[in-house]
C-alpha atoms as a PDB file:
ATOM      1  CA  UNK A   1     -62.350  79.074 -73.321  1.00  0.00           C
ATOM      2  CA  UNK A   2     -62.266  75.202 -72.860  1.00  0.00           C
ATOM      3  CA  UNK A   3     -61.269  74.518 -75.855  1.00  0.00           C
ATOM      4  CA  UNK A   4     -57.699  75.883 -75.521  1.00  0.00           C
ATOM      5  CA  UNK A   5     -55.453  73.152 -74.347  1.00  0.00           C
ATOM      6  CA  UNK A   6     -54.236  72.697 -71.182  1.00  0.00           C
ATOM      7  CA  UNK A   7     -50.565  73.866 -70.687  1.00  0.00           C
ATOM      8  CA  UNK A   8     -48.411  71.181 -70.211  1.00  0.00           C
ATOM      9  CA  UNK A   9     -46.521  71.025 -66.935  1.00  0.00           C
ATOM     10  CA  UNK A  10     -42.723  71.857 -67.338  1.00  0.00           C
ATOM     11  CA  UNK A  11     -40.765  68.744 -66.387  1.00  0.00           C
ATOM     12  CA  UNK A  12     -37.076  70.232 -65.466  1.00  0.00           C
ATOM     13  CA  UNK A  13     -33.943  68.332 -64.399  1.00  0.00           C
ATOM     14  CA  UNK A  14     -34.606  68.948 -60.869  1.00  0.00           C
ATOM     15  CA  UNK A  15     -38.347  67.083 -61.107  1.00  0.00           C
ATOM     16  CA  UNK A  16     -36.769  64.266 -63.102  1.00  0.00           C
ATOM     17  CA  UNK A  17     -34.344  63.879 -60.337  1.00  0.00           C
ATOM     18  CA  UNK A  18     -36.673  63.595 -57.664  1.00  0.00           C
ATOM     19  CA  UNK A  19     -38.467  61.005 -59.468  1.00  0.00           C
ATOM     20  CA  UNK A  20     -35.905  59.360 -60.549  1.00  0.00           C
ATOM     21  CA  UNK A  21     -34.718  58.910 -56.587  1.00  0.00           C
ATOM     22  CA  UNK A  22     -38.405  58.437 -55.351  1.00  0.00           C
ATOM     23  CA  UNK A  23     -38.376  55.489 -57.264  1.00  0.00           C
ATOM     24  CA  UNK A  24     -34.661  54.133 -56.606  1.00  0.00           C
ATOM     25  CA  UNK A  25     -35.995  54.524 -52.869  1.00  0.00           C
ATOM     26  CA  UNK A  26     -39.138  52.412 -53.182  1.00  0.00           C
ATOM     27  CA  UNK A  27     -37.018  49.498 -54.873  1.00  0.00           C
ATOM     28  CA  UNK A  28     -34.132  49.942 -52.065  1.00  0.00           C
ATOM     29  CA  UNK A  29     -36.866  49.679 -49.650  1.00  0.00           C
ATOM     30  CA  UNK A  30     -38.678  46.465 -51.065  1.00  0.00           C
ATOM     31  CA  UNK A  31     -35.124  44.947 -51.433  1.00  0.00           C
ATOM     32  CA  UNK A  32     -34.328  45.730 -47.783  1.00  0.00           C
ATOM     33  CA  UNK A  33     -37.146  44.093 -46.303  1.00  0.00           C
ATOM     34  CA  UNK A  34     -36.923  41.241 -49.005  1.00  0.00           C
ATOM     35  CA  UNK A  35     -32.799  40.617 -47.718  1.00  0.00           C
ATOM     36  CA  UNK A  36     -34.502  41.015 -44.413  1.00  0.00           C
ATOM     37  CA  UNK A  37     -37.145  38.617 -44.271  1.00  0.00           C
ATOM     38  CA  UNK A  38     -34.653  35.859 -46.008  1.00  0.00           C
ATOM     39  CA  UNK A  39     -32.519  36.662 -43.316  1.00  0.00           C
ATOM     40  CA  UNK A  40     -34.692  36.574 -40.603  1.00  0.00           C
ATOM     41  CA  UNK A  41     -35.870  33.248 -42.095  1.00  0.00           C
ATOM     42  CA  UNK A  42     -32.569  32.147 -42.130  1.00  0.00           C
ATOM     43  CA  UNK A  43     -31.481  32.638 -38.989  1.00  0.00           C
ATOM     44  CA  UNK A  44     -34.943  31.086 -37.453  1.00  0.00           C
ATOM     45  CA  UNK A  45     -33.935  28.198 -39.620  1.00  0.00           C
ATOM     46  CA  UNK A  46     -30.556  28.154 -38.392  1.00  0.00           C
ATOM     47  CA  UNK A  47     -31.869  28.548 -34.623  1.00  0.00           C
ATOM     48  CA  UNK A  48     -34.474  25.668 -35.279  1.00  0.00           C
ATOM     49  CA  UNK A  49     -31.409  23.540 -36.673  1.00  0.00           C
ATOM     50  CA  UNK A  50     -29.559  24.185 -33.639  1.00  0.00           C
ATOM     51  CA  UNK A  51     -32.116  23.337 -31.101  1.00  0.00           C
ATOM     52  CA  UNK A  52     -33.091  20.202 -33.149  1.00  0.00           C
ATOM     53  CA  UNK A  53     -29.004  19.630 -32.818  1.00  0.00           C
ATOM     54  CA  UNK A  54     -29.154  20.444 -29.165  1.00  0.00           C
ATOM     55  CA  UNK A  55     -32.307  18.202 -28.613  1.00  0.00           C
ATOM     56  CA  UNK A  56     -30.332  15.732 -30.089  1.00  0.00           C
ATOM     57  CA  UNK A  57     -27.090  16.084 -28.155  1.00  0.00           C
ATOM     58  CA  UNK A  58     -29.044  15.722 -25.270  1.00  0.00           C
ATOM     59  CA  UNK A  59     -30.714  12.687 -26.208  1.00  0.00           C
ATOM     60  CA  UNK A  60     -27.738  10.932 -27.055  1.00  0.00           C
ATOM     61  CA  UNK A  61     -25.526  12.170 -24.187  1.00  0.00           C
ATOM     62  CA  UNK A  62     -27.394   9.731 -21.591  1.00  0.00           C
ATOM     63  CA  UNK A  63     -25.945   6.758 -24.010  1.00  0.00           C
ATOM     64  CA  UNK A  64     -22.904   7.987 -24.674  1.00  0.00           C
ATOM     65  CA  UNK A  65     -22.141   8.650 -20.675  1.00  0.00           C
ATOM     66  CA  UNK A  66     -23.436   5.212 -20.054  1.00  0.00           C
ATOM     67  CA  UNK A  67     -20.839   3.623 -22.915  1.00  0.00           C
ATOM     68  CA  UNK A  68     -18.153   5.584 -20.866  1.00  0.00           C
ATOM     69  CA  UNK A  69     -19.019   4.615 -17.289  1.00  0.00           C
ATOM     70  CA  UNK A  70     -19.372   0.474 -18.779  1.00  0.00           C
ATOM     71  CA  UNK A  71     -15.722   1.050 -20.519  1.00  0.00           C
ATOM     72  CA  UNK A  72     -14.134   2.177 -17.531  1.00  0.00           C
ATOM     73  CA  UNK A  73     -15.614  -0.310 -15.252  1.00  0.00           C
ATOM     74  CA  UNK A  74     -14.842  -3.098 -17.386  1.00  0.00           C
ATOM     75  CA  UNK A  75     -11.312  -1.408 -17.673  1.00  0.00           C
ATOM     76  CA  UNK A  76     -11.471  -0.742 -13.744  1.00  0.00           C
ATOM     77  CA  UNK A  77     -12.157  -4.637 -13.631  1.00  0.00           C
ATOM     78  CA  UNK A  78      -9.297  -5.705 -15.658  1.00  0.00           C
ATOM     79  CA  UNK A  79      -6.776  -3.629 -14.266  1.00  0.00           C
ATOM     80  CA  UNK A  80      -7.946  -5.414 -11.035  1.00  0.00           C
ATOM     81  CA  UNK A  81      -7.141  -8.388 -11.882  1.00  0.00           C
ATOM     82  CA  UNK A  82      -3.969  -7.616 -13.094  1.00  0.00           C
ATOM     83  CA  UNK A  83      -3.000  -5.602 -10.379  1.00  0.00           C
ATOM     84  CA  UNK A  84      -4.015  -8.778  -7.907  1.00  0.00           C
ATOM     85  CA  UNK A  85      -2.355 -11.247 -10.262  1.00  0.00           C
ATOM     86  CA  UNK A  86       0.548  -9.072 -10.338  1.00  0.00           C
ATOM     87  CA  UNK A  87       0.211  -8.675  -6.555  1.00  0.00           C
ATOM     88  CA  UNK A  88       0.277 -12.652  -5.940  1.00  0.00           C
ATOM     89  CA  UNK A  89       3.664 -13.291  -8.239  1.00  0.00           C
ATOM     90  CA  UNK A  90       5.188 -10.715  -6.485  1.00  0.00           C
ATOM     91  CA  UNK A  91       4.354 -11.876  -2.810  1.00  0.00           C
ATOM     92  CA  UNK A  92       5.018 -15.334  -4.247  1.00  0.00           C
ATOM     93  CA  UNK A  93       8.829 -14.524  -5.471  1.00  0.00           C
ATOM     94  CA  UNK A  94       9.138 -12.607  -2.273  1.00  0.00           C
ATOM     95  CA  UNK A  95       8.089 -15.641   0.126  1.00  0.00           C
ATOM     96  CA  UNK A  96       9.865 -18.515  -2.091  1.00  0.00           C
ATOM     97  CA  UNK A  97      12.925 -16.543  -2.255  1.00  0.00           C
ATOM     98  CA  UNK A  98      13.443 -14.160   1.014  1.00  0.00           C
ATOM     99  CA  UNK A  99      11.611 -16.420   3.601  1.00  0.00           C
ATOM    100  CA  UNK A 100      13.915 -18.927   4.034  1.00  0.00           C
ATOM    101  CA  UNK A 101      16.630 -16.335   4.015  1.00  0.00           C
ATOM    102  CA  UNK A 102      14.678 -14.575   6.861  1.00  0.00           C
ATOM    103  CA  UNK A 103      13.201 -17.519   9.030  1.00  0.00           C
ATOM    104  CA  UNK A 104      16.895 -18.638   9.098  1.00  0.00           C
ATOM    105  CA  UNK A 105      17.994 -15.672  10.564  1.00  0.00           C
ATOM    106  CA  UNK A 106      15.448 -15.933  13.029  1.00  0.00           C
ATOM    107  CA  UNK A 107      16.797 -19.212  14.017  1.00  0.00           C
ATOM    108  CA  UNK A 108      20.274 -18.203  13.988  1.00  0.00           C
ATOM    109  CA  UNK A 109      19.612 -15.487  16.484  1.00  0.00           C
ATOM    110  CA  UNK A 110      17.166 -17.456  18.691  1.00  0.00           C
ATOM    111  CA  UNK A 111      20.477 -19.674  18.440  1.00  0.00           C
ATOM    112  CA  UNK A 112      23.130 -16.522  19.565  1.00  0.00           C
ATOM    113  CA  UNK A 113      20.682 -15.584  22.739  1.00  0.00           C
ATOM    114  CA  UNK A 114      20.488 -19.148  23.881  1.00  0.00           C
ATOM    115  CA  UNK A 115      24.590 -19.101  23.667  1.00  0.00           C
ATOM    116  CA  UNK A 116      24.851 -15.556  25.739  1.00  0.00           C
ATOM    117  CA  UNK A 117      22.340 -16.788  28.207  1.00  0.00           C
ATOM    118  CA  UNK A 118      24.035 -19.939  28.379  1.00  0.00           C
ATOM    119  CA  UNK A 119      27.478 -17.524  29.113  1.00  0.00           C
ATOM    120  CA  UNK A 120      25.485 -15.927  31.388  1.00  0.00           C
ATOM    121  CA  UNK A 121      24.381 -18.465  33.866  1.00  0.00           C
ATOM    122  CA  UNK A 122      27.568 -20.362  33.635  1.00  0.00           C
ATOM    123  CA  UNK A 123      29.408 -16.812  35.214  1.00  0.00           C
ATOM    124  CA  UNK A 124      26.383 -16.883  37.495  1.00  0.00           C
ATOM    125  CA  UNK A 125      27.649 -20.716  38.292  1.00  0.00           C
ATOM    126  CA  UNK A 126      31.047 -19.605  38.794  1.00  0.00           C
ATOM    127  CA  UNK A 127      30.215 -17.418  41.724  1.00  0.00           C
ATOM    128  CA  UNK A 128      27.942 -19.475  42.856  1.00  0.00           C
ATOM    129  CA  UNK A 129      30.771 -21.977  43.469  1.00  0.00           C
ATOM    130  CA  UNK A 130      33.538 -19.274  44.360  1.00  0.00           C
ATOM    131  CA  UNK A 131      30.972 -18.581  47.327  1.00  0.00           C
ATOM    132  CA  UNK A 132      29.809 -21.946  48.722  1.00  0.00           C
ATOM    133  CA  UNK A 133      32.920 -24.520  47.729  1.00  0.00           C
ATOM    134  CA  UNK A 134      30.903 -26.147  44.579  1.00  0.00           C
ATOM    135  CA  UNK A 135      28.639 -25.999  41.816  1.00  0.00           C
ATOM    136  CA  UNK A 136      24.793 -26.801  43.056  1.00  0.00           C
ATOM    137  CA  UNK A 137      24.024 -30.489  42.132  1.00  0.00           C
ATOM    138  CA  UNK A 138      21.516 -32.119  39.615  1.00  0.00           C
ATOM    139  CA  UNK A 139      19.055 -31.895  42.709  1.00  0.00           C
ATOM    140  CA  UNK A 140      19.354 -27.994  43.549  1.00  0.00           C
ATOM    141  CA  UNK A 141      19.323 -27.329  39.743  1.00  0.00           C
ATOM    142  CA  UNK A 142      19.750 -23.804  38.626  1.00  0.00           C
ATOM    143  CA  UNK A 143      16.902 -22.431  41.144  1.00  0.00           C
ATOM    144  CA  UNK A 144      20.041 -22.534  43.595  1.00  0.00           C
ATOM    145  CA  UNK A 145      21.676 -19.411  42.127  1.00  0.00           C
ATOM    146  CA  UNK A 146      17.842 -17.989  42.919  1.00  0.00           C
ATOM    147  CA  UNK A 147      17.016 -19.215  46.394  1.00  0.00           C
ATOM    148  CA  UNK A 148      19.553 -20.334  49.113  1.00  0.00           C
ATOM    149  CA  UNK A 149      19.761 -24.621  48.992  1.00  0.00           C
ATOM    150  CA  UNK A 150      20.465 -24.092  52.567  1.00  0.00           C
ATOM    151  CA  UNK A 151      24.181 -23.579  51.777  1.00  0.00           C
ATOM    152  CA  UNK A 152      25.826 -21.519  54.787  1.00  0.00           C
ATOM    153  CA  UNK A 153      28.252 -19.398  52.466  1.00  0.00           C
ATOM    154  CA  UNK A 154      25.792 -18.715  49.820  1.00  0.00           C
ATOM    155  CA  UNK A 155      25.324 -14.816  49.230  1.00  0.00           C
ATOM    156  CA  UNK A 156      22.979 -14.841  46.132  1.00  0.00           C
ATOM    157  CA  UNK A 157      20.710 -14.254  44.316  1.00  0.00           C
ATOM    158  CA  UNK A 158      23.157 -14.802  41.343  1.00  0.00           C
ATOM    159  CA  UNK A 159      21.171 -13.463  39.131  1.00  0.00           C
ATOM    160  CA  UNK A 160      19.203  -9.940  38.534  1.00  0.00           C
ATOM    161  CA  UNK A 161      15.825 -12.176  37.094  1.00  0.00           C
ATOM    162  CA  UNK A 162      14.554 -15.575  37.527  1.00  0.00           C
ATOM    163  CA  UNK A 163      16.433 -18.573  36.173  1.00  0.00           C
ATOM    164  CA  UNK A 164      15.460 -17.572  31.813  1.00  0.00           C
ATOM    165  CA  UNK A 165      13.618 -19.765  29.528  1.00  0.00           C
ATOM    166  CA  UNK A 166      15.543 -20.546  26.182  1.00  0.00           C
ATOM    167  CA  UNK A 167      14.931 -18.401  23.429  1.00  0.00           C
ATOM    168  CA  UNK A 168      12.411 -21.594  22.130  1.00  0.00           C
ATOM    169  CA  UNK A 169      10.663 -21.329  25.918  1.00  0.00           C
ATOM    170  CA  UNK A 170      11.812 -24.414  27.237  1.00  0.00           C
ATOM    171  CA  UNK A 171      13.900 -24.609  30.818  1.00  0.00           C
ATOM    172  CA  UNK A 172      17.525 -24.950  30.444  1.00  0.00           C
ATOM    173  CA  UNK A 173      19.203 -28.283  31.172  1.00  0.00           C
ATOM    174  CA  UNK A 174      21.329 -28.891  33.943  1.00  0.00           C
ATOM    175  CA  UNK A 175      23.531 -31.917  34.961  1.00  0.00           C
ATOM    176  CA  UNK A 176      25.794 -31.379  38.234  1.00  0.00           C
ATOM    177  CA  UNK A 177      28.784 -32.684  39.438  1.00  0.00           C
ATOM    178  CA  UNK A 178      30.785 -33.812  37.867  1.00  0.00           C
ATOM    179  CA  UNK A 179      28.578 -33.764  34.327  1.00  0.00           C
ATOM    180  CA  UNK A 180      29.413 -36.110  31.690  1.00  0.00           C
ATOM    181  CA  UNK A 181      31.657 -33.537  29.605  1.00  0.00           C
ATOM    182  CA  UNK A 182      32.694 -31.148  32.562  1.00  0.00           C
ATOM    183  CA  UNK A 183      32.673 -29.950  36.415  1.00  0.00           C
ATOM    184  CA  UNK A 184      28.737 -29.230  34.871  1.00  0.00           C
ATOM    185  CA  UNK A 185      26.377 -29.624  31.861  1.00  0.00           C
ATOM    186  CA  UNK A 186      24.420 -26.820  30.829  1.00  0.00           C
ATOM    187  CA  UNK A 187      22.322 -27.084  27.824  1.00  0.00           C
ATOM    188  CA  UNK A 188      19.308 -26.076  25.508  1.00  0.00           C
ATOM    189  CA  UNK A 189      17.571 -28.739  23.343  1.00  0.00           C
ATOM    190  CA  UNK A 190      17.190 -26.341  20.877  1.00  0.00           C
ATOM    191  CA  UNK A 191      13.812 -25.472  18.492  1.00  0.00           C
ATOM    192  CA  UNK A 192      12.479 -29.185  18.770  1.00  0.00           C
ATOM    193  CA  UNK A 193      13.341 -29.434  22.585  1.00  0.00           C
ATOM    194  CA  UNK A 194      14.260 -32.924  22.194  1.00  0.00           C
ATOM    195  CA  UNK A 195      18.364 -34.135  21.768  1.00  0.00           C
ATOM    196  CA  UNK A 196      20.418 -33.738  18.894  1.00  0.00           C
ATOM    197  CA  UNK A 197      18.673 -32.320  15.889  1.00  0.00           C
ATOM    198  CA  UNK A 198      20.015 -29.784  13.178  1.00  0.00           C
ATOM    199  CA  UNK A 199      20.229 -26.398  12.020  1.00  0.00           C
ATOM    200  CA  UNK A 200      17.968 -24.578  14.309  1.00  0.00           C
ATOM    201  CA  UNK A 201      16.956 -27.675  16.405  1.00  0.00           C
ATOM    202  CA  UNK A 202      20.807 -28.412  16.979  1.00  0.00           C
ATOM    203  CA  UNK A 203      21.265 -28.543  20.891  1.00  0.00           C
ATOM    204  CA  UNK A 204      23.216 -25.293  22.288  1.00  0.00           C
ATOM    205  CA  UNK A 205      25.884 -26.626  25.363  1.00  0.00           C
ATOM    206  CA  UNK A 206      28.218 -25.220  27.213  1.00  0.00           C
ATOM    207  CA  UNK A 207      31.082 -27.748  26.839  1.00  0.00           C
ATOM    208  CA  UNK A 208      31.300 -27.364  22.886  1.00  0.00           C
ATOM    209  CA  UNK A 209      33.759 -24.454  22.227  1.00  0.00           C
ATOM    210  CA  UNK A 210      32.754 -24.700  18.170  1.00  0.00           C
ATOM    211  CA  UNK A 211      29.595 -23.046  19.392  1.00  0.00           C
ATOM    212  CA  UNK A 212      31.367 -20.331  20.712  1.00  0.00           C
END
């Protein structure tokens, strides 16, 4: 019975189906891993590109932080030397045009304290004299109102301290009796401590009442 033919298989819509989806699956499949491997070749290249990027970066950041650093010392420098230029002018205006302003006050109150203490010892004098009958003499100077010249009425000391320096530390003057412009002369020579002189070397007396 070989010779009959073979009976053909019956190919349905069901088996057509399947085959039909076998084969859709295959090609899904082989596209998949095709979109895959681009992609995981892409992303390697991308991650090579970024390391070479990174390697890069990193080279260049030693140069880049060494531009920086130079700029701002060389700014740093600059702003130095304007800041001490600045600095100089400013001290410069402040001496030329507040220091004589300021060293003259000085003077003029070295010059008031040499007129109190000059007020001072000539009360001091006063009662020196209302004690003993007269002023001490050129001789007995002002250490009288200190120490007793041997005077029997004389109930010092006269004064609290020792006899003061001027303000300039020179030793008061002291002519006694009469002096050449009253019952006394009592005087400071002023900064120079020589006679005469002006402005803070003028002498400070006790007989000028313009000084007063």
């Amino acid at each position: 019975m070989s010779w009959l033919p073979r009976p053909r298989a019956r190919t349905g819509p069901a088996s057509t189906t399947t085959a039909l989806r076998s084969d859709s699956s295959g090609r899904t499949r082989c596209e998949v891993r095709t979109l895959t491997t681009r992609v995981e070749a892409g992303l390697a290249a991308r991650a090579r590109g970024r390391e070479g990027r990174l390697l890069d970066e990193r080279r260049a950041q030693p140069r880049v932080i060494r531009r920086l650093v130079g700029r701002v010392f060389r700014d740093q420098r600059g702003f130095t030397l304007i800041e001490l230029l600045v600095v100089i002018i400013v001290l410069g205006l402040l001496v030329g045009l507040v220091g004589p302003r300021l060293f003259g006050r000085v003077g003029q109150s070295k010059q008031a304290a040499a007129r109190a203490q000059i007020e001072l010892l000539g009360a001091a004098l006063d009662q020196y004299r209302l004690d003993v009958g007269a002023y001490p003499n050129s001789g007995q100077g002002l250490d009288a109102l200190q120490r007793n010249p041997n005077s029997p009425n004389w109930s010092g000391p006269y004064l609290k301290k020792a006899v003061p320096k001027d303000p300039w530390g020179n030793q008061y003057k002291y002519r006694c009796c009469p002096g050449q412009n009253g019952e006394y002369d009592l005087w400071s020579e002023g900064g120079d401590g020589a006679p005469g002189g002006e402005g803070e070397n003028a002498d400070i007396t006790s007989w000028d009442s313009s000084q007063k």
